[in-house]
PDB file of N, CA and C in Angstrom:
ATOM      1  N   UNK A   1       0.843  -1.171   0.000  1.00  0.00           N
ATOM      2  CA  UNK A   1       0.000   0.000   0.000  1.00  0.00           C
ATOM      3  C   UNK A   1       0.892   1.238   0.000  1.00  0.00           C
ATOM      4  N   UNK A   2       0.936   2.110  -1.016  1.00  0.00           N
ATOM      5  CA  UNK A   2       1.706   3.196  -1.399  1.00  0.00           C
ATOM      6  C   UNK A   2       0.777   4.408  -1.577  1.00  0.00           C
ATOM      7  N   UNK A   3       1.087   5.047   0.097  1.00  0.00           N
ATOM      8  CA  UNK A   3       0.051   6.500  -0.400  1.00  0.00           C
ATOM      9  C   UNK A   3       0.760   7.545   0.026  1.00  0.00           C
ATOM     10  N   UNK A   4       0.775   8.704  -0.091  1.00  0.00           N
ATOM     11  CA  UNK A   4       1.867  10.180   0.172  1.00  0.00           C
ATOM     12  C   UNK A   4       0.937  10.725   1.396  1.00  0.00           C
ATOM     13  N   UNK A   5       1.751  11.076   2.467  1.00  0.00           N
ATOM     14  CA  UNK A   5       1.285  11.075   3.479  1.00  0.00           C
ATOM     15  C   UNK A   5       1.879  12.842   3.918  1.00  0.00           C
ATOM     16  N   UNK A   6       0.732  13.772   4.388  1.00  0.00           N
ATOM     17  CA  UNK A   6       1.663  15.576   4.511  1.00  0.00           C
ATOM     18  C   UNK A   6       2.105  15.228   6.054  1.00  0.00           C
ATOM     19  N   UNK A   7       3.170  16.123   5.912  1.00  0.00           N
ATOM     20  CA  UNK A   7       3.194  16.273   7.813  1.00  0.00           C
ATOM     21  C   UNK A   7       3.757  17.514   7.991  1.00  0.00           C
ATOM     22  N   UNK A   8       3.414  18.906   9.007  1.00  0.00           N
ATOM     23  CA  UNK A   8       4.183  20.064   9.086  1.00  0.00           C
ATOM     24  C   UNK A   8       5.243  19.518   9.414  1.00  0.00           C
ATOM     25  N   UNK A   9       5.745  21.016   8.812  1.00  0.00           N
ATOM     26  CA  UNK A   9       7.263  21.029   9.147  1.00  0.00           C
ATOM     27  C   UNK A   9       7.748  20.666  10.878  1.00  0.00           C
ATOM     28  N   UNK A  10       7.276  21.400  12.103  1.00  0.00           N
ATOM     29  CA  UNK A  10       7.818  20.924  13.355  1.00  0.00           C
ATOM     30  C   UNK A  10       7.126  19.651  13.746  1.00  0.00           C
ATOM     31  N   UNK A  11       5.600  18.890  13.265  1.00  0.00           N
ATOM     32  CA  UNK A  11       5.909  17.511  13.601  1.00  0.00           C
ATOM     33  C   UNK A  11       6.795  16.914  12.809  1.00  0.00           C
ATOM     34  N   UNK A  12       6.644  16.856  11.641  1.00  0.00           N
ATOM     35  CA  UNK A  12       8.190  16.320  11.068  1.00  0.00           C
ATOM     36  C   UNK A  12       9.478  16.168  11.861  1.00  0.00           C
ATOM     37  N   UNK A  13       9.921  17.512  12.081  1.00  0.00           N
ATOM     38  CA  UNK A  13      11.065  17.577  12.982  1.00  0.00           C
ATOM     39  C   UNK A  13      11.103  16.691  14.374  1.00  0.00           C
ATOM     40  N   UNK A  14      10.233  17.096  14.904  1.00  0.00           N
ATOM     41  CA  UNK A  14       9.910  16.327  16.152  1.00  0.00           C
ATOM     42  C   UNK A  14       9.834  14.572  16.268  1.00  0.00           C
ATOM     43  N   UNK A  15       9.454  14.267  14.900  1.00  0.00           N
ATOM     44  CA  UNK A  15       8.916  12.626  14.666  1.00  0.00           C
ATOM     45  C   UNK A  15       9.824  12.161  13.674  1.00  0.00           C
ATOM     46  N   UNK A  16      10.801  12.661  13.454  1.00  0.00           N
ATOM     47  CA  UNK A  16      11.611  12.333  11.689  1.00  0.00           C
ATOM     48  C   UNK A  16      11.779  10.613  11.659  1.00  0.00           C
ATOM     49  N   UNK A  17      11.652   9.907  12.989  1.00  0.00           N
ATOM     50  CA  UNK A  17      12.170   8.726  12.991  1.00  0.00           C
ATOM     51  C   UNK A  17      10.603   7.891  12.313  1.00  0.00           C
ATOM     52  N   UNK A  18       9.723   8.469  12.744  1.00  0.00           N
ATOM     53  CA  UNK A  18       8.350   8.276  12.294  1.00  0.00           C
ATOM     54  C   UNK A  18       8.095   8.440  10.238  1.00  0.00           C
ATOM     55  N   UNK A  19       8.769   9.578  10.148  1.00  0.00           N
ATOM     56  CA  UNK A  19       8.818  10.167   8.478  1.00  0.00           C
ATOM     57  C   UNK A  19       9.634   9.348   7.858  1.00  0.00           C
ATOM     58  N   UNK A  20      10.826   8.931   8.358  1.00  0.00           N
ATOM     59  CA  UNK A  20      11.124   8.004   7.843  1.00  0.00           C
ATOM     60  C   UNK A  20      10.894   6.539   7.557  1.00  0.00           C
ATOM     61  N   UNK A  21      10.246   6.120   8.340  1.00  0.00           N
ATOM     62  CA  UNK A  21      10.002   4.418   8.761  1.00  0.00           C
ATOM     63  C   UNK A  21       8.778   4.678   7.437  1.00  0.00           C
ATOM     64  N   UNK A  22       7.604   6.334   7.848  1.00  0.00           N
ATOM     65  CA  UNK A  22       6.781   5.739   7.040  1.00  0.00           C
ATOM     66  C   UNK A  22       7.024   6.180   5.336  1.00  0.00           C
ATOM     67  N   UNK A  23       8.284   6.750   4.993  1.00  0.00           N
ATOM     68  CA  UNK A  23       8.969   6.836   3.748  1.00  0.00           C
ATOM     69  C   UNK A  23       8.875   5.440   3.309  1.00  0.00           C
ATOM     70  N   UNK A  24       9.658   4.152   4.150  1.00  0.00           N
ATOM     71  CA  UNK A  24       9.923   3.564   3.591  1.00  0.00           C
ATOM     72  C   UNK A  24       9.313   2.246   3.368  1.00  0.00           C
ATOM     73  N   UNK A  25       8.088   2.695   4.624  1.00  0.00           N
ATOM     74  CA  UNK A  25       6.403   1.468   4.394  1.00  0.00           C
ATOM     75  C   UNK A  25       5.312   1.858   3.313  1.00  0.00           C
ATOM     76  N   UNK A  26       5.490   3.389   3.231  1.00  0.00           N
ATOM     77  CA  UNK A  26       4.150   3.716   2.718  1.00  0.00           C
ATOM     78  C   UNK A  26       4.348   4.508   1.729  1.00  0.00           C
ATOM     79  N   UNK A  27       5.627   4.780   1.235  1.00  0.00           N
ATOM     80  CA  UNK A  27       6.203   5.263  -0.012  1.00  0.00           C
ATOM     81  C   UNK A  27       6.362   7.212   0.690  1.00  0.00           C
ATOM     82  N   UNK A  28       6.342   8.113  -0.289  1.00  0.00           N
ATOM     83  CA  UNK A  28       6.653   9.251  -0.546  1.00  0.00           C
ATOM     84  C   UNK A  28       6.187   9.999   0.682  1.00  0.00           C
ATOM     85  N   UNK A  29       6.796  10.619   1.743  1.00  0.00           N
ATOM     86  CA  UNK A  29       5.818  11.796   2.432  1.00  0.00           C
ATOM     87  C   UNK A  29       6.553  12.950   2.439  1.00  0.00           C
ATOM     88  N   UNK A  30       5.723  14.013   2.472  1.00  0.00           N
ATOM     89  CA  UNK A  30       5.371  15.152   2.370  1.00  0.00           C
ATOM     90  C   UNK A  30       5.220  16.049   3.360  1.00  0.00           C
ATOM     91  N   UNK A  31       6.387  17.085   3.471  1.00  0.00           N
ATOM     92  CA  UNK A  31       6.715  18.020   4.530  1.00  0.00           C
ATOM     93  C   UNK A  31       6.279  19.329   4.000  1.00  0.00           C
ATOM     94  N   UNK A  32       5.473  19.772   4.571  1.00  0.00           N
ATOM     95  CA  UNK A  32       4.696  21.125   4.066  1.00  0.00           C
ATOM     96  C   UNK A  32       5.832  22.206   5.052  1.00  0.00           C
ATOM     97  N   UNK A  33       6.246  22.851   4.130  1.00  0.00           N
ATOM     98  CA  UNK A  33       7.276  24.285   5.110  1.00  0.00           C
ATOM     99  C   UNK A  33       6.584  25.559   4.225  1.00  0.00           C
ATOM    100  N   UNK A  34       6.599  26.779   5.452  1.00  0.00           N
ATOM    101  CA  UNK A  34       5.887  27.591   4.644  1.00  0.00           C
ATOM    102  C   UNK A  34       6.382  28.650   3.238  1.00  0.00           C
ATOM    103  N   UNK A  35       7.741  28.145   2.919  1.00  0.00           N
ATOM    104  CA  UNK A  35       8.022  28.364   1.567  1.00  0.00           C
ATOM    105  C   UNK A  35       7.941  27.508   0.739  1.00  0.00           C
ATOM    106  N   UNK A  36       7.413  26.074   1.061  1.00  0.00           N
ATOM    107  CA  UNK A  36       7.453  24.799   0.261  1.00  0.00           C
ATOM    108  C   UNK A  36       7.013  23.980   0.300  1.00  0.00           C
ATOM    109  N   UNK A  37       7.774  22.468   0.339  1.00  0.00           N
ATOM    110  CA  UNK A  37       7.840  21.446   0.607  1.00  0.00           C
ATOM    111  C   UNK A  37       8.989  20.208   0.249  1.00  0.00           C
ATOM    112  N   UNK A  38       9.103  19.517   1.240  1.00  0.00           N
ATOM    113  CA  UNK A  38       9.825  18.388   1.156  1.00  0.00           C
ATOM    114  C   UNK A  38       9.726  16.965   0.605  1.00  0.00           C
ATOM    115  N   UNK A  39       9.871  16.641  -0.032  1.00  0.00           N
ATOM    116  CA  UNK A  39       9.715  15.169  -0.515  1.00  0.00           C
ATOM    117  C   UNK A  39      10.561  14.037   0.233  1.00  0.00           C
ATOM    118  N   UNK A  40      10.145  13.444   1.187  1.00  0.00           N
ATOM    119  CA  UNK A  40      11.093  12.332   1.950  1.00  0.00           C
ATOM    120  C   UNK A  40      10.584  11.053   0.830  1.00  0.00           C
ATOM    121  N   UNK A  41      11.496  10.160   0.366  1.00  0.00           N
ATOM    122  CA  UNK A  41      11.485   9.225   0.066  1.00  0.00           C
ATOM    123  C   UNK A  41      12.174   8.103   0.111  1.00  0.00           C
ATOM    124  N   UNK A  42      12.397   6.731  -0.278  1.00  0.00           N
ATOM    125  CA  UNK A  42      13.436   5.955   0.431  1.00  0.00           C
ATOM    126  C   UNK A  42      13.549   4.957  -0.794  1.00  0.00           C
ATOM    127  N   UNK A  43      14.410   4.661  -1.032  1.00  0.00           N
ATOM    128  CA  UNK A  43      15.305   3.772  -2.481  1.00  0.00           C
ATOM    129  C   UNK A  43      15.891   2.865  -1.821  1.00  0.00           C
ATOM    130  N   UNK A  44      15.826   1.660  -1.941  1.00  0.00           N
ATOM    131  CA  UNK A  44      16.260   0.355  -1.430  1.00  0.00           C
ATOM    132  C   UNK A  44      17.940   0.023  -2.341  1.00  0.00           C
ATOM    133  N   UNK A  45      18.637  -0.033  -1.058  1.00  0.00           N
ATOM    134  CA  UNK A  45      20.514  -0.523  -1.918  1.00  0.00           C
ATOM    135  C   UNK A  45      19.892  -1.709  -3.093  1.00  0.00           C
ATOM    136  N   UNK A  46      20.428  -1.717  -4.231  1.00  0.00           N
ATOM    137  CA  UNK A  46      20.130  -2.765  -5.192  1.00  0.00           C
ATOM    138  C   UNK A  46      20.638  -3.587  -4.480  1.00  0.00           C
ATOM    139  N   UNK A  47      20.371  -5.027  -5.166  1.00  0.00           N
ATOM    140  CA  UNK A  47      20.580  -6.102  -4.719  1.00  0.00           C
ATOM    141  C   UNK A  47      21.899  -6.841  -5.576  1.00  0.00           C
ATOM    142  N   UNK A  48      22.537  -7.581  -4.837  1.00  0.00           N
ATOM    143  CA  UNK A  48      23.451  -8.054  -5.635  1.00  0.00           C
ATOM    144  C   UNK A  48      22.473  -9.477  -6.691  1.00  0.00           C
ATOM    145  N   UNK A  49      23.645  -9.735  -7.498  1.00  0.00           N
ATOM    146  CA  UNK A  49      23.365 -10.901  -8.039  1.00  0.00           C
ATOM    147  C   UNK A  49      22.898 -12.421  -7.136  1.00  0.00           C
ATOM    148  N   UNK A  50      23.605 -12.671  -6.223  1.00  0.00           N
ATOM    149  CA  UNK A  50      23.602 -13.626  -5.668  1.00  0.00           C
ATOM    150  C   UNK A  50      22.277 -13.685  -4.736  1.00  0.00           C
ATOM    151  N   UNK A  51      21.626 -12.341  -4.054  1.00  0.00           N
ATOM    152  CA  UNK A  51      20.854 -12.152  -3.415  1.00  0.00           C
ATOM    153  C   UNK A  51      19.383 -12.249  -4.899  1.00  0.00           C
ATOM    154  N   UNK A  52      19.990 -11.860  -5.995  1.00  0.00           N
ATOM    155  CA  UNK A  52      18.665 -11.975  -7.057  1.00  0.00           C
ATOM    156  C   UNK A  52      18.260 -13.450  -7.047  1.00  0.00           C
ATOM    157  N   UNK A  53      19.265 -13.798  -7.402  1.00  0.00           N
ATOM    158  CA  UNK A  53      18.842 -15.483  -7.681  1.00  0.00           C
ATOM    159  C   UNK A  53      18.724 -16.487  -6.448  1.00  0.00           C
ATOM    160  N   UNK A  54      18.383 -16.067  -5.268  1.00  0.00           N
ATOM    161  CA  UNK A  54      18.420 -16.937  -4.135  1.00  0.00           C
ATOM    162  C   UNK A  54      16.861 -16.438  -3.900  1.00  0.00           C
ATOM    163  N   UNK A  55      16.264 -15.699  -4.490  1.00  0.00           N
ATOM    164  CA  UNK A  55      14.885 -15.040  -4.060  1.00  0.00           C
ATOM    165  C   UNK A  55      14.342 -16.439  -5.119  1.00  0.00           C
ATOM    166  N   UNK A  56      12.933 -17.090  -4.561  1.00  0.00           N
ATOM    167  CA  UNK A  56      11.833 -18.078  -5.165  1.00  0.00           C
ATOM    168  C   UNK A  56      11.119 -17.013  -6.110  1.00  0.00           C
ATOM    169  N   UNK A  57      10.859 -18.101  -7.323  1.00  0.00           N
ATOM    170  CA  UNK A  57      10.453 -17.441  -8.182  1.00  0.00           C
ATOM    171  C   UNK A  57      11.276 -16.939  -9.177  1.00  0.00           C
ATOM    172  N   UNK A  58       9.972 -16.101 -10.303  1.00  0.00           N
ATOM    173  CA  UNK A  58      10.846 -15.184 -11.316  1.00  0.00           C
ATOM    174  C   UNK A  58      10.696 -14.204 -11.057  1.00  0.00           C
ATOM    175  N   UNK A  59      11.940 -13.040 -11.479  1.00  0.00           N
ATOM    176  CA  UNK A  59      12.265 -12.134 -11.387  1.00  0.00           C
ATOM    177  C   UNK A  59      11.287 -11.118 -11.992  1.00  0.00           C
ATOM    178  N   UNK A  60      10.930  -9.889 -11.438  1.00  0.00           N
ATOM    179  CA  UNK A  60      10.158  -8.377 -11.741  1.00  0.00           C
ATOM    180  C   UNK A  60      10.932  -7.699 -12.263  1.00  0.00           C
ATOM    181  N   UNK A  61      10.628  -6.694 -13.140  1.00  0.00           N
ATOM    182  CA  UNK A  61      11.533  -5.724 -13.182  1.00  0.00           C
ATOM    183  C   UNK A  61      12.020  -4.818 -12.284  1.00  0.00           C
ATOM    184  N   UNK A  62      11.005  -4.896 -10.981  1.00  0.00           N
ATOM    185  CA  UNK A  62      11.428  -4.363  -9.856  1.00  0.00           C
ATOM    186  C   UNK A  62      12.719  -4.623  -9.270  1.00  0.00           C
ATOM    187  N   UNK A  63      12.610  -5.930  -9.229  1.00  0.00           N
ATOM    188  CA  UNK A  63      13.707  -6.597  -8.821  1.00  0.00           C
ATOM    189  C   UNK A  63      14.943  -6.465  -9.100  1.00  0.00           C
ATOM    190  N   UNK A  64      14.750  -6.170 -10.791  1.00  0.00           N
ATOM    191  CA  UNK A  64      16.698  -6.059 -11.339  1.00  0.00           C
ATOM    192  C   UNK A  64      16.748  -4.683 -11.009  1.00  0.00           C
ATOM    193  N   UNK A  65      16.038  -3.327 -10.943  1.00  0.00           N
ATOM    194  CA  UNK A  65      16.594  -2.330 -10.899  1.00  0.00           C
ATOM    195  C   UNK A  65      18.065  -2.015 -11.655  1.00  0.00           C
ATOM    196  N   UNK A  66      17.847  -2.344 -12.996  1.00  0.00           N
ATOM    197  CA  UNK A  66      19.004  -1.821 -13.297  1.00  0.00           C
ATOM    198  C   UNK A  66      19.378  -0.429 -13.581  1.00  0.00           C
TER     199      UNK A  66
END
């Protein structure tokens, strides 16, 4: 389940351990500052080869991230 989630800027600050965890459960969130905004997001280290082919199953394109 991937939904963009706002949070002000000082709960942000206050919870970042929270903004992050939910960067990287619930995809993209969103720091409203009052000149802007922030995009927190989170990109998974690729995987090696050895870790590709030890996963069951066939491969996604998710998966190779090349």
């Amino acid at each position: 389940m991937k939904s963009t989630s706002d949070w002000q800027r000082q709960e942000a600050e206050a919870r970042i351990q929270e903004v992050l965890d939910a960067a990287k459960k619930l995809g993209t969130q969103r720091i409203i500052d009052p000149d802007g905004r922030f995009l927190v997001t989170y990109e998974p280290v690729k995987k090696t080869l050895t870790e590709l082919f030890a996963q069951p199953g066939p491969l996604s394109d998710d998966d190779l991230n090349l």
